[in-house]
Protein backbone atom coordinates (compact mmCIF):
# COMPACT_ATOMS: atom_id res chain seq x y z
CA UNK A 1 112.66 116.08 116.95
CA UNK A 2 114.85 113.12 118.19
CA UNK A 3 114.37 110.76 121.22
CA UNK A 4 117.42 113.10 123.24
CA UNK A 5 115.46 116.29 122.70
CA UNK A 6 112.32 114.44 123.85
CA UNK A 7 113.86 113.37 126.58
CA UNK A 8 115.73 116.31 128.01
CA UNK A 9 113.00 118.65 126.95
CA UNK A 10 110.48 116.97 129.02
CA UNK A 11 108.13 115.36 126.60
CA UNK A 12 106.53 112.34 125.99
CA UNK A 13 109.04 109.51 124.53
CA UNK A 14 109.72 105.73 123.76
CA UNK A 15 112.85 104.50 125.65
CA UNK A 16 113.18 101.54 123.04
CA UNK A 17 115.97 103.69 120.96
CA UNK A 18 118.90 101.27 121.29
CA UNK A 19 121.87 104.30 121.43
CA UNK A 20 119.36 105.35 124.18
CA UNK A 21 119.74 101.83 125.93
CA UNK A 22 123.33 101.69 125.58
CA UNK A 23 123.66 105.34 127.16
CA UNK A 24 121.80 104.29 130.08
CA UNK A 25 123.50 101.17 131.01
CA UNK A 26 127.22 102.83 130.89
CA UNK A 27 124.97 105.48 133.21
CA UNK A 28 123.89 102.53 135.50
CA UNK A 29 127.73 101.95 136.91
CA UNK A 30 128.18 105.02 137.33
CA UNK A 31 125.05 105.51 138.95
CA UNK A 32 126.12 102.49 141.44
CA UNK A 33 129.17 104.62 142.67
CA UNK A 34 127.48 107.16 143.08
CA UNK A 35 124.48 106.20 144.73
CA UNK A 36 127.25 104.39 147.68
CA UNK A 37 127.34 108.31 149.55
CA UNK A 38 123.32 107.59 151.19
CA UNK A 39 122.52 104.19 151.28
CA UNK A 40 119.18 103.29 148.73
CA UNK A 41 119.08 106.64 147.91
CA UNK A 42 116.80 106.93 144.76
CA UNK A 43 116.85 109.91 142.61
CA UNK A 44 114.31 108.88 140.22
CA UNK A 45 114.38 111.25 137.11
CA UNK A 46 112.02 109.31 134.90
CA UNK A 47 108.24 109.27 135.22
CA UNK A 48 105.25 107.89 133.55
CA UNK A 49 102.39 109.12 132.34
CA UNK A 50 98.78 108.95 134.72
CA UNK A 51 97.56 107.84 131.53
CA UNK A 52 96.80 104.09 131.27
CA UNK A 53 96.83 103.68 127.50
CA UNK A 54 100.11 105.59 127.13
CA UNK A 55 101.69 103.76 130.02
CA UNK A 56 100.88 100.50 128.00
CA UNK A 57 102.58 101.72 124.71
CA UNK A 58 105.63 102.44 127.03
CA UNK A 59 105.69 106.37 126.93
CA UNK A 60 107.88 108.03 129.68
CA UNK A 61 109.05 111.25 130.29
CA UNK A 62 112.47 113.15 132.18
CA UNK A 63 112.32 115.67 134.17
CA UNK A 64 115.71 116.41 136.15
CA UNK A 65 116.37 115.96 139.62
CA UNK A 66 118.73 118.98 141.15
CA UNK A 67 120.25 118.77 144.12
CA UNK A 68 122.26 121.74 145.61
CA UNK A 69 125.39 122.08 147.53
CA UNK A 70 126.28 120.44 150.72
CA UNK A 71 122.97 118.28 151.12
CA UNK A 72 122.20 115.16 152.88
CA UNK A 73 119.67 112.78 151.88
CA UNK A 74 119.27 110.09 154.64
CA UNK A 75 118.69 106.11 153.67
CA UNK A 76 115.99 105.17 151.81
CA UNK A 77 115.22 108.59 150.42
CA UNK A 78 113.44 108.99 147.18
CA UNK A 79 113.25 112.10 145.24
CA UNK A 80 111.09 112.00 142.62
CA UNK A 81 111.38 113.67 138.79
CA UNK A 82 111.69 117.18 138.61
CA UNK A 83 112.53 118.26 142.32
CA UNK A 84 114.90 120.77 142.79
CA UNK A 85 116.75 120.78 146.74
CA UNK A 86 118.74 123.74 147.54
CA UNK A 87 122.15 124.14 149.48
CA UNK A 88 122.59 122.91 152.89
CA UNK A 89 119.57 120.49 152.97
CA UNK A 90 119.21 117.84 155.20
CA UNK A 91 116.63 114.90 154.47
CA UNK A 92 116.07 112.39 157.09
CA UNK A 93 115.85 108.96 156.40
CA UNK A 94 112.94 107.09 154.49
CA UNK A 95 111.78 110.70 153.09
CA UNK A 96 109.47 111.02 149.74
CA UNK A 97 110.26 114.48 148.46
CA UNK A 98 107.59 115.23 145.81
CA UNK A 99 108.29 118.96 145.85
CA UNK A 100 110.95 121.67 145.79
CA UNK A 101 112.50 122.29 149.43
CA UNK A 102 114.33 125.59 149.89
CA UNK A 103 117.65 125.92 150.95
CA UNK A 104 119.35 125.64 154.84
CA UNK A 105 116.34 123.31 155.60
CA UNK A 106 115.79 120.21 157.61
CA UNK A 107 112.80 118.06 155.67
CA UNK A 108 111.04 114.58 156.56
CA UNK A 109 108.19 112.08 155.95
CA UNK A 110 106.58 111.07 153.13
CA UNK A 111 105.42 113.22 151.05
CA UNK A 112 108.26 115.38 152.51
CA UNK A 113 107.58 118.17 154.74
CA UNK A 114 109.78 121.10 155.73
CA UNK A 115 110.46 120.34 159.79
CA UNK A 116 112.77 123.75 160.54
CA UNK A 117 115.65 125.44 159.52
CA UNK A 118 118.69 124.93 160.37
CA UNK A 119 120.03 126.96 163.68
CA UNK A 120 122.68 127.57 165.59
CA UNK A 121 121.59 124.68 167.69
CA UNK A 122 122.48 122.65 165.22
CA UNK A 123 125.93 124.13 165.09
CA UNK A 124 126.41 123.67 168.87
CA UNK A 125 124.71 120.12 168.62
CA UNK A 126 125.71 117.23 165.93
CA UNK A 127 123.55 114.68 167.41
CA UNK A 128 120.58 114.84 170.03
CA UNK A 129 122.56 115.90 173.47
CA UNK A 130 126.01 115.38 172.01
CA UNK A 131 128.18 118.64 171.63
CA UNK A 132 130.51 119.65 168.96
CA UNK A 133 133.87 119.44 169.89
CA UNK A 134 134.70 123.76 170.00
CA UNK A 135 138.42 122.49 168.34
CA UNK A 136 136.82 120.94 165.34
C-alpha cells in the first residue's frame, strides 16, 4: 500500500515521502487564500498518534475535515481531524469543534457545544437588537 492510500485511508503513515512534501507545499498557498474568508481559521486534518513511541518515529494520520454549505466559522476557530459540520452552521469565534455538529445550528466554546438552532429570530435579527432591513 503506498503513502497516498495510507494517508487518505486513515492509517498510520510517515510524511517524509518527498512527492508527499512537494504536494503539500503547492497545498500551503492555496491553503493561505483560502483560509483569508475567517480570520485564523484552522482546519486541521492531520493528527498524531496518543502514542509516545510512534509520535517519536513521526507517524501521523488524515482524517478529513467536511464542512457543509453556507457555514460560518468565526476567528480563531479550530476544527480538528475528522469533523464533519453540516449546512447552515454558524461557529462563533475562538470555538474547538472536536465533534460532528448537525446542520442549521449555532455552536460555541471549546470543546464546542451546540447553543440552539437557528430561528426565525435570527431571520428578523442580524445582530443583537439590530433588525434586518425587510428590502434586503
Amino acid at each position: 500500500m503506498d503513502i497516498r492510500e495510507k494517508q487518505h485511508g486513515g492509517m498510520l503513515y510517515l510524511p517524509g515521502d518527498e512527492s508527499l512534501q512537494r504536494e503539500q507545499l503547492r497545498c500551503l498557498d492555496l491553503l493561505h487564500e483560502f483560509n483569508q474568508i475567517g480570520p485564523n481559521v484552522v482546519l486541521a486534518g492531520t493528527g498524531h498518534p496518543i502514542c509516545p513511541e510512534l509520535r517519536e518515529r513521526g507517524y501521523q494520520y488524515t482524517a478529513p475535515v467536511r464542512i457543509g454549505r453556507n457555514c460560518w466559522l468565526g476567528a480563531n476557530v479550530v476544527v480538528v481531524p475528522g469533523v464533519t459540520i453540516g449546512d447552515t452552521v454558524v461557529v462563533g469565534a475562538g470555538s474547538v469543534v472536536t465533534h460532528d455538529l448537525p446542520g442549521n445550528v449555532i455552536a460555541v466554546g471549546n470543546p464546542c457545544k451546540i447553543l440552539r438552532e437557528v430561528n426565525d429570530h435570527d431571520r428578523e435579527y442580524y445582530f443583537r437588537d439590530r433588525k434586518i432591513d425587510p428590502k434586503l
